[in-house]
N, C-alpha and C. Protein backbone atom coordinates (compact mmCIF):
# COMPACT_ATOMS: atom_id res chain seq x y z
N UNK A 1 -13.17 9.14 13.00
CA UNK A 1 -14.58 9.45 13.13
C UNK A 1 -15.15 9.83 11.77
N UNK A 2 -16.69 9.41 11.81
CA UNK A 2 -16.48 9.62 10.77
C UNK A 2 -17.87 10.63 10.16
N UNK A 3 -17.96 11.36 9.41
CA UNK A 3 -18.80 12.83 9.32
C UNK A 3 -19.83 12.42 8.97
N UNK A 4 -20.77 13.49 9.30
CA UNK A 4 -22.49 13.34 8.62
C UNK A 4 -22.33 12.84 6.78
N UNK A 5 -21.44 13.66 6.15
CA UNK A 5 -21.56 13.77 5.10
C UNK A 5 -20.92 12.73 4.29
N UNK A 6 -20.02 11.67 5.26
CA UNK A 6 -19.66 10.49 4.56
C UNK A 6 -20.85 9.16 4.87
N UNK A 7 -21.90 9.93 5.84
CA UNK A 7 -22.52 8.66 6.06
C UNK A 7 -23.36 8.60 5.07
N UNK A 8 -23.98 10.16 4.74
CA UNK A 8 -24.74 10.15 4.05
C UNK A 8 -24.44 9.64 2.25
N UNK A 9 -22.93 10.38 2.18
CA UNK A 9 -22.53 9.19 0.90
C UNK A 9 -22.43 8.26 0.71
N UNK A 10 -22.29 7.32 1.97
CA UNK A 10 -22.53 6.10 2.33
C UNK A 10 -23.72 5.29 1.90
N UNK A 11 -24.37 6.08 1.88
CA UNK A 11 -26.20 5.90 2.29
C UNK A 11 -26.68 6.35 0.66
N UNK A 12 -26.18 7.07 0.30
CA UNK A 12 -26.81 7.58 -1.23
C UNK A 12 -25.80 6.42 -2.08
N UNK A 13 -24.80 5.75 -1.58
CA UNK A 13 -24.01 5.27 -2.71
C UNK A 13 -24.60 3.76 -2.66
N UNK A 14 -25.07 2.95 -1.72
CA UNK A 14 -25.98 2.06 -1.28
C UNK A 14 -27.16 2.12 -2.12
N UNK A 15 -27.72 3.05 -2.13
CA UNK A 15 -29.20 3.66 -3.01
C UNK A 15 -28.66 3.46 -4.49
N UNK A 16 -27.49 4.24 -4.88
CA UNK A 16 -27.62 3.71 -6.20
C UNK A 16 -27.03 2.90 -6.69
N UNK A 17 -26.15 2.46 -5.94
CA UNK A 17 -25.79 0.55 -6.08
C UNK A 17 -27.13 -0.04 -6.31
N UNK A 18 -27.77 -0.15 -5.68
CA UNK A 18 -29.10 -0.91 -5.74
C UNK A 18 -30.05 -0.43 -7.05
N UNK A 19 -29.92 0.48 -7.38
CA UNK A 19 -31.03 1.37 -8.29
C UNK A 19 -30.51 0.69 -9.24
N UNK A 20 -28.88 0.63 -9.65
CA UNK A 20 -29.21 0.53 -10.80
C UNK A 20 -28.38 -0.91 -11.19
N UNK A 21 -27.92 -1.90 -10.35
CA UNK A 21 -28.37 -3.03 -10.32
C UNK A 21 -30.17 -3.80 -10.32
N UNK A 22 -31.17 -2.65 -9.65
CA UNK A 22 -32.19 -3.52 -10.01
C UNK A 22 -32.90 -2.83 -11.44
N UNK A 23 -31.88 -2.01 -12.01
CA UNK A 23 -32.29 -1.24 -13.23
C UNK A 23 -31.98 -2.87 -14.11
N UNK A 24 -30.49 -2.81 -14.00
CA UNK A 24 -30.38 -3.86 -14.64
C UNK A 24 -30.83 -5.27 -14.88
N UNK A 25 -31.31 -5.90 -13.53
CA UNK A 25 -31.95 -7.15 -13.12
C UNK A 25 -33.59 -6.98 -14.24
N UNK A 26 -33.78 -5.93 -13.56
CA UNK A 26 -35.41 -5.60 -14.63
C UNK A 26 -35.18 -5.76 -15.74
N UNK A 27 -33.75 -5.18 -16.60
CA UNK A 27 -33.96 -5.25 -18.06
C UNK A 27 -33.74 -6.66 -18.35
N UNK A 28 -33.10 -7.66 -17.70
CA UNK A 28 -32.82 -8.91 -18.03
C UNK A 28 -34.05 -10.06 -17.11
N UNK A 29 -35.17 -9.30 -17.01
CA UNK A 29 -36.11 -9.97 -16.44
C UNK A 29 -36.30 -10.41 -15.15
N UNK A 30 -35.08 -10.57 -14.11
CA UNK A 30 -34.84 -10.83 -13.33
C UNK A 30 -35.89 -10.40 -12.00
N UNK A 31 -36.12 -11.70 -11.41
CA UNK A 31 -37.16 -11.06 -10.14
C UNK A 31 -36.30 -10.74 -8.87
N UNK A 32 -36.98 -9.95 -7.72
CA UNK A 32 -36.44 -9.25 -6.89
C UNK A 32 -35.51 -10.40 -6.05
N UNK A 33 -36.08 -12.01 -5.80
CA UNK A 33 -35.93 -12.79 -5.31
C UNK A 33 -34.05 -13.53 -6.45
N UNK A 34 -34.49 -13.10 -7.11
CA UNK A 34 -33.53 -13.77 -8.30
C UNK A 34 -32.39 -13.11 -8.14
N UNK A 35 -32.29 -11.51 -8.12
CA UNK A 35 -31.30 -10.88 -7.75
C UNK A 35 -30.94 -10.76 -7.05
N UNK A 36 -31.46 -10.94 -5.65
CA UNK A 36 -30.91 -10.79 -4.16
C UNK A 36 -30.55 -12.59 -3.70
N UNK A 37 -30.98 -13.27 -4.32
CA UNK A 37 -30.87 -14.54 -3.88
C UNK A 37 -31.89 -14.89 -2.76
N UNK A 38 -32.46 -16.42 -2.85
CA UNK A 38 -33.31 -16.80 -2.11
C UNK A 38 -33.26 -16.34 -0.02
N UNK A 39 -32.36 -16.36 0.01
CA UNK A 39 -32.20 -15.45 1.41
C UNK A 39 -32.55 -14.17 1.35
N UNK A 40 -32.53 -13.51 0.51
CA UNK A 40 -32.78 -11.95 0.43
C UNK A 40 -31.23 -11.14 0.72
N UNK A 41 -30.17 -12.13 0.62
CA UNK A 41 -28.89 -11.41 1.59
C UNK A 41 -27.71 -10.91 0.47
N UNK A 42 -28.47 -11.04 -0.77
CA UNK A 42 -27.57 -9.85 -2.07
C UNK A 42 -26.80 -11.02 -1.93
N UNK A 43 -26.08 -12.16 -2.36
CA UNK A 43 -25.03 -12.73 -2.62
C UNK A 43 -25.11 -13.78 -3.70
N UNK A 44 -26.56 -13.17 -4.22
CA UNK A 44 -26.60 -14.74 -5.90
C UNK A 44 -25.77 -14.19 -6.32
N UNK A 45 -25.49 -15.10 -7.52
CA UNK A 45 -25.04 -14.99 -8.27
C UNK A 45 -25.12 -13.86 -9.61
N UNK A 46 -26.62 -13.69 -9.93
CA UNK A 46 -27.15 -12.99 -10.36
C UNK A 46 -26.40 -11.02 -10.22
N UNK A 47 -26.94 -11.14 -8.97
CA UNK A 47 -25.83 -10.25 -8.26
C UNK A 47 -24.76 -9.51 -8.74
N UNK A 48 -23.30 -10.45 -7.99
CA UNK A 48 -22.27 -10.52 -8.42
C UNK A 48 -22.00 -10.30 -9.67
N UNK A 49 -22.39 -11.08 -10.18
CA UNK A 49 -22.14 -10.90 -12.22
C UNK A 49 -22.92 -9.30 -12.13
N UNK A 50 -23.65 -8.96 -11.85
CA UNK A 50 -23.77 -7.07 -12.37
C UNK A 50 -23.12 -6.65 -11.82
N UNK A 51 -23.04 -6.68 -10.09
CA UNK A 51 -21.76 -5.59 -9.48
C UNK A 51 -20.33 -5.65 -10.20
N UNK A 52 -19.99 -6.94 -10.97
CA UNK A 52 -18.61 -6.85 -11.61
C UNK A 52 -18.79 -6.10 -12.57
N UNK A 53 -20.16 -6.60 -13.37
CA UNK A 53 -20.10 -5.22 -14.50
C UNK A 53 -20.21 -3.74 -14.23
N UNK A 54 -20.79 -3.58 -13.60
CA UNK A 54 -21.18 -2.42 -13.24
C UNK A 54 -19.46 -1.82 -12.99
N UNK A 55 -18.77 -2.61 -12.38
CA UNK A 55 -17.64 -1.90 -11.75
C UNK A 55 -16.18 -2.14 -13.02
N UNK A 56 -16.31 -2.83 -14.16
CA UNK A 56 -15.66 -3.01 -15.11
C UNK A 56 -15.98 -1.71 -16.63
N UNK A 57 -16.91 -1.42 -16.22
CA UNK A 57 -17.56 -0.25 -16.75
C UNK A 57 -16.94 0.40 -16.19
N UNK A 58 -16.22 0.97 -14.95
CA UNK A 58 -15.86 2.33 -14.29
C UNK A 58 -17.28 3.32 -13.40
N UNK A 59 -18.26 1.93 -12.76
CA UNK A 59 -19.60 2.89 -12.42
C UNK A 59 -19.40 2.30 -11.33
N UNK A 60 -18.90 3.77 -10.40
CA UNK A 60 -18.78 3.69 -8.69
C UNK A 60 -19.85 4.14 -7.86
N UNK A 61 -20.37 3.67 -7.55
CA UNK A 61 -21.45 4.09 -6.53
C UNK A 61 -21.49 5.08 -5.46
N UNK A 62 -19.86 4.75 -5.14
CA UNK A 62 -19.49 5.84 -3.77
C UNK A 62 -19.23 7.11 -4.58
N UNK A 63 -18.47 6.90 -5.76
CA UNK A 63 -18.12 7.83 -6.50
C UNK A 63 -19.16 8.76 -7.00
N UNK A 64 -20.35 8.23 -7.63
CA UNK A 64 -21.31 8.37 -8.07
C UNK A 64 -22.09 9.31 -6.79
N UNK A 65 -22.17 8.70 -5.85
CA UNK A 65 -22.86 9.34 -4.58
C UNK A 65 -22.15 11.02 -4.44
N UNK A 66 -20.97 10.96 -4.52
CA UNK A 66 -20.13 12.21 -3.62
C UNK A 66 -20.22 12.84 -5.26
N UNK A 67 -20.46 12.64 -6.24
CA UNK A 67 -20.59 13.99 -7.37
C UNK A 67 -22.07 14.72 -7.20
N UNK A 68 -23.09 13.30 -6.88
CA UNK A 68 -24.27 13.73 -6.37
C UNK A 68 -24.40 14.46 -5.58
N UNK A 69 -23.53 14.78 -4.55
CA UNK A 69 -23.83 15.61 -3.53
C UNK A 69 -23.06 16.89 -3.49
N UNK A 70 -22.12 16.59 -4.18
CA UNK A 70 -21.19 17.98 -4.77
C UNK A 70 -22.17 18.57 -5.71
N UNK A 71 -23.34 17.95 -6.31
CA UNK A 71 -23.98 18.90 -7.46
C UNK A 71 -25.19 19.46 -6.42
N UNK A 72 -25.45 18.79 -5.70
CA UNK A 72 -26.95 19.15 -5.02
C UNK A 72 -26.16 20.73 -3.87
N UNK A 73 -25.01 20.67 -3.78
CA UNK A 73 -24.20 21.52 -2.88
C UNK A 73 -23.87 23.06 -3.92
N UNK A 74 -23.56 22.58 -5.03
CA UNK A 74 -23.50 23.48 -5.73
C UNK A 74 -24.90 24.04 -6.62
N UNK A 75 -26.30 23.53 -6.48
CA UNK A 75 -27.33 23.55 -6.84
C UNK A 75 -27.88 25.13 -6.21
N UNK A 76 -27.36 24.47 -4.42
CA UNK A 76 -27.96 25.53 -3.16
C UNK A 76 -27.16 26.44 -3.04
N UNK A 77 -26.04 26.33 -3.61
CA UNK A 77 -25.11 27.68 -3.62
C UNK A 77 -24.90 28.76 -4.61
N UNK A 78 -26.22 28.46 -5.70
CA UNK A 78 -26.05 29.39 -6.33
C UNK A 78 -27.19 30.34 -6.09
N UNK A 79 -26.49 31.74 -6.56
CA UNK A 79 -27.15 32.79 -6.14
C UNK A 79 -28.84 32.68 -5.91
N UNK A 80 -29.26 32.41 -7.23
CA UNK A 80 -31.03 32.65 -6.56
C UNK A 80 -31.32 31.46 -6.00
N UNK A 81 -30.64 29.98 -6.26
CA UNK A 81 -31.67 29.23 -4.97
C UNK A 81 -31.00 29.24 -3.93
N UNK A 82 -29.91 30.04 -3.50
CA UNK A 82 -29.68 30.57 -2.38
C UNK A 82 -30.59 31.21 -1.38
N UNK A 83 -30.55 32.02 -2.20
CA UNK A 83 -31.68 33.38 -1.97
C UNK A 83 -33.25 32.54 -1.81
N UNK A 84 -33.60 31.72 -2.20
CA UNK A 84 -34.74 31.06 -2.42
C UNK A 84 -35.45 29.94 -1.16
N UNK A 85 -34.18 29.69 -0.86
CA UNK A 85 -33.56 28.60 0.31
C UNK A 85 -33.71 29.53 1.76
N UNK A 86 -32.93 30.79 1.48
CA UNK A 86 -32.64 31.54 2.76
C UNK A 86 -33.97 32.18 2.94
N UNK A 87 -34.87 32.59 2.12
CA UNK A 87 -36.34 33.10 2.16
C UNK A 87 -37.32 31.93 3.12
N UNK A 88 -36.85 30.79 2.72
CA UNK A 88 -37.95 29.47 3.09
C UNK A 88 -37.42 29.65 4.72
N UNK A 89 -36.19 29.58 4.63
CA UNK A 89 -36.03 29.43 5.78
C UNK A 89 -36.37 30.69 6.97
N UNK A 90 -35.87 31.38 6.34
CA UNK A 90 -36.19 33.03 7.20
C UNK A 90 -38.18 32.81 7.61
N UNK A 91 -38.74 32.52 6.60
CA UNK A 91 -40.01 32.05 6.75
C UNK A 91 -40.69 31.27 8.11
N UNK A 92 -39.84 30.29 7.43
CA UNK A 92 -39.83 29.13 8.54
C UNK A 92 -40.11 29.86 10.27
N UNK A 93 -38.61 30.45 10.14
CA UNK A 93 -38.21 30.67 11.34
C UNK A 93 -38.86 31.90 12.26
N UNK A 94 -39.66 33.23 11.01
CA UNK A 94 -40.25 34.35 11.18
C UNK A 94 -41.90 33.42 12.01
N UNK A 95 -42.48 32.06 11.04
CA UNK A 95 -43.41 32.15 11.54
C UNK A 95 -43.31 31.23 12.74
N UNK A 96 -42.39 30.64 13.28
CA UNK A 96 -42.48 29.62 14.55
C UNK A 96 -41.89 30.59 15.47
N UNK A 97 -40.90 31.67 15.49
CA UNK A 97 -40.19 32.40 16.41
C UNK A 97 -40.69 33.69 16.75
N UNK A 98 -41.67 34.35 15.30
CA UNK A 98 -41.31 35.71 15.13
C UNK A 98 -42.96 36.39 15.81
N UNK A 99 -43.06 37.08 15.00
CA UNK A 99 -44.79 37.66 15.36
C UNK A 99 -45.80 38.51 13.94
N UNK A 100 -46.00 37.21 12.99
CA UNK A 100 -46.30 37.29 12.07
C UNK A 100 -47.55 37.53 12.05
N UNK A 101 -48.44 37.49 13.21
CA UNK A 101 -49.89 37.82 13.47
C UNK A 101 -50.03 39.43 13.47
N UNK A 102 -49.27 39.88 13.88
CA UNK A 102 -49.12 41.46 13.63
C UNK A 102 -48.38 41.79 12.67
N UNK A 103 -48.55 41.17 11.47
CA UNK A 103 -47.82 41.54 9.95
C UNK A 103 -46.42 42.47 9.96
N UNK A 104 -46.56 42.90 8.98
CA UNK A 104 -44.27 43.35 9.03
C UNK A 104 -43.92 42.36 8.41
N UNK A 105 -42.72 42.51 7.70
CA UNK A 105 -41.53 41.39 7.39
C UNK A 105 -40.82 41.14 8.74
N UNK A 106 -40.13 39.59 9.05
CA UNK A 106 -39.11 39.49 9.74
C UNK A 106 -38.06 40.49 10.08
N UNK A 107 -37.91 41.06 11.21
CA UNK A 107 -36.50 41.79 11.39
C UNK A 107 -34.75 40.98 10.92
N UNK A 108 -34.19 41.89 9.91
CA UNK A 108 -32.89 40.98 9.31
C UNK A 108 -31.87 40.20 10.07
N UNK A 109 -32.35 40.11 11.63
CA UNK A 109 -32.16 38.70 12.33
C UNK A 109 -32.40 37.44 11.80
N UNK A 110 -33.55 37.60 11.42
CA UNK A 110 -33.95 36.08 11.08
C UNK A 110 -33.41 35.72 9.50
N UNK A 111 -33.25 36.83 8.85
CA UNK A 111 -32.52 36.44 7.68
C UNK A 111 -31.28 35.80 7.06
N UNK A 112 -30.59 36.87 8.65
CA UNK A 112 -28.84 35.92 8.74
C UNK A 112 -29.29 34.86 9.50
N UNK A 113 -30.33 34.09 10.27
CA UNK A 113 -30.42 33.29 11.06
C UNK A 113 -30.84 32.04 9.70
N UNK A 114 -31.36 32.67 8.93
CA UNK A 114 -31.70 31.97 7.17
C UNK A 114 -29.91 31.35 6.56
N UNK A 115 -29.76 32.06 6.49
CA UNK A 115 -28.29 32.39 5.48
C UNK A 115 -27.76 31.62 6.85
N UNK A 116 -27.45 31.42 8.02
CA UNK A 116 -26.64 30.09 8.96
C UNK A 116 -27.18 28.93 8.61
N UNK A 117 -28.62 28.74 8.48
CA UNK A 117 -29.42 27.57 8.31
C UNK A 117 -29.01 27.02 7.10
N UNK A 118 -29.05 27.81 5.47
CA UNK A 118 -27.94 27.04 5.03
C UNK A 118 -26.93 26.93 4.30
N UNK A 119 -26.17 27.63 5.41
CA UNK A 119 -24.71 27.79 5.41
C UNK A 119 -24.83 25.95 6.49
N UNK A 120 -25.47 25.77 7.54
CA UNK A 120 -25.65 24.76 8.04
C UNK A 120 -25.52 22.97 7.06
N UNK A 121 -27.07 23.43 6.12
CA UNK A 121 -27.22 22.35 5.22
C UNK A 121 -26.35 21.78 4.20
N UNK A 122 -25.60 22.84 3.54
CA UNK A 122 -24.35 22.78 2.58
C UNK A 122 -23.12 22.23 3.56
N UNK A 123 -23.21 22.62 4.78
CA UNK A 123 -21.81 21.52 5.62
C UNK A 123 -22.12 20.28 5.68
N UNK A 124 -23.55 20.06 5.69
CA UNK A 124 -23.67 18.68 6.27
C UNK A 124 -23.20 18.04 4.89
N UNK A 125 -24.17 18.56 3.68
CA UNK A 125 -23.77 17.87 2.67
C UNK A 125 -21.79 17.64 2.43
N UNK A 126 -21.05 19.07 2.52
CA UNK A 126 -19.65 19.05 2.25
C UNK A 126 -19.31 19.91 3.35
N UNK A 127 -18.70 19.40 4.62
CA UNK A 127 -18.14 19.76 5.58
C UNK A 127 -16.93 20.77 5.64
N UNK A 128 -16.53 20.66 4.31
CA UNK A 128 -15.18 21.68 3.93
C UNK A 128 -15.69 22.78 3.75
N UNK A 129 -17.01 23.42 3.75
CA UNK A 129 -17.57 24.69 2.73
C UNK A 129 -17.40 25.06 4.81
N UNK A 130 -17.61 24.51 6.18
CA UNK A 130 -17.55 25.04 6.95
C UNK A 130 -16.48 25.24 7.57
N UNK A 131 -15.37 24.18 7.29
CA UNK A 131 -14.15 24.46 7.79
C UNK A 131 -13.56 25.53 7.13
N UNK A 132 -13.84 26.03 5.56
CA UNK A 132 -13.14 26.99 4.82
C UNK A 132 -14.17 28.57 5.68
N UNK A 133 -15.26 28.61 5.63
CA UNK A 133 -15.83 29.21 6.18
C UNK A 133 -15.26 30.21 7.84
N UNK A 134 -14.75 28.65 8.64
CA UNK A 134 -14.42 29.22 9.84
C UNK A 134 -13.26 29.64 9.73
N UNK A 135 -12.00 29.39 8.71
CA UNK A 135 -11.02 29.85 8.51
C UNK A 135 -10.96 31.21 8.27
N UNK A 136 -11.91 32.33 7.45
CA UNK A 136 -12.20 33.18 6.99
C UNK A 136 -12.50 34.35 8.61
């Protein structure tokens, strides 16, 4: 089976396969039709000849994807945009749940209910930060 967080590397490594194959197609003039081939089904030639370069260079896409998401994981885990993150969210949740019409801060329910939300988002991105988590 297979996790949120590989689909989504899946899905970001797709994105920059493409980004920067049509980085490259652009610098060599290449039209959208030229690089994907007259079907639209990615198999010119055009193509091929960059994905080999691209991959003779040592530039992995999947690879590329999962550092991306190890940095965006370690972005939200540091202390103040932690803290910054768990505020939005406590927010969030103070004004759809809470009773912000009669002013007060949120009761520190909704704060650890912040700090799950994302403790939540950081699994999806790396699923290990929750399995190490539930081990604890």
């Amino acid at each position: 089976m297979m996790t949120t967080s590989n689909r989504i590397e899946e899905y970001l490594a797709t994105a920059l396969a493409g980004s920067m194959a049509g980085q490259i197609a652009s610098e060599r003039g290449l039209t959208f039709t030229e690089l994907l081939g007259p079907d639209l089904d990615g198999k010119s030639e055009q193509l091929q000849q960059i994905t080999k370069e691209l991959s003779e260079l040592g530039l992995e896409p999947l690879l590329l994807a999962s550092h991306a998401l190890r940095s965006l994981v370690a972005l939200f885990a540091q202390e103040e945009n932690a803290e910054l993150v768990i505020a939005q969210f406590t927010a969030l949740l103070w004004s759809i749940l809470g009773d912000p019409k009669n002013g007060g801060s949120p009761p520190e329910i909704y704060r650890r209910a912040g700090a799950s939300m994302l403790l939540a988002l950081l699994g999806i991105l790396d699923p290990s930060i929750v399995e190490n988590r539930s081990r604890t």
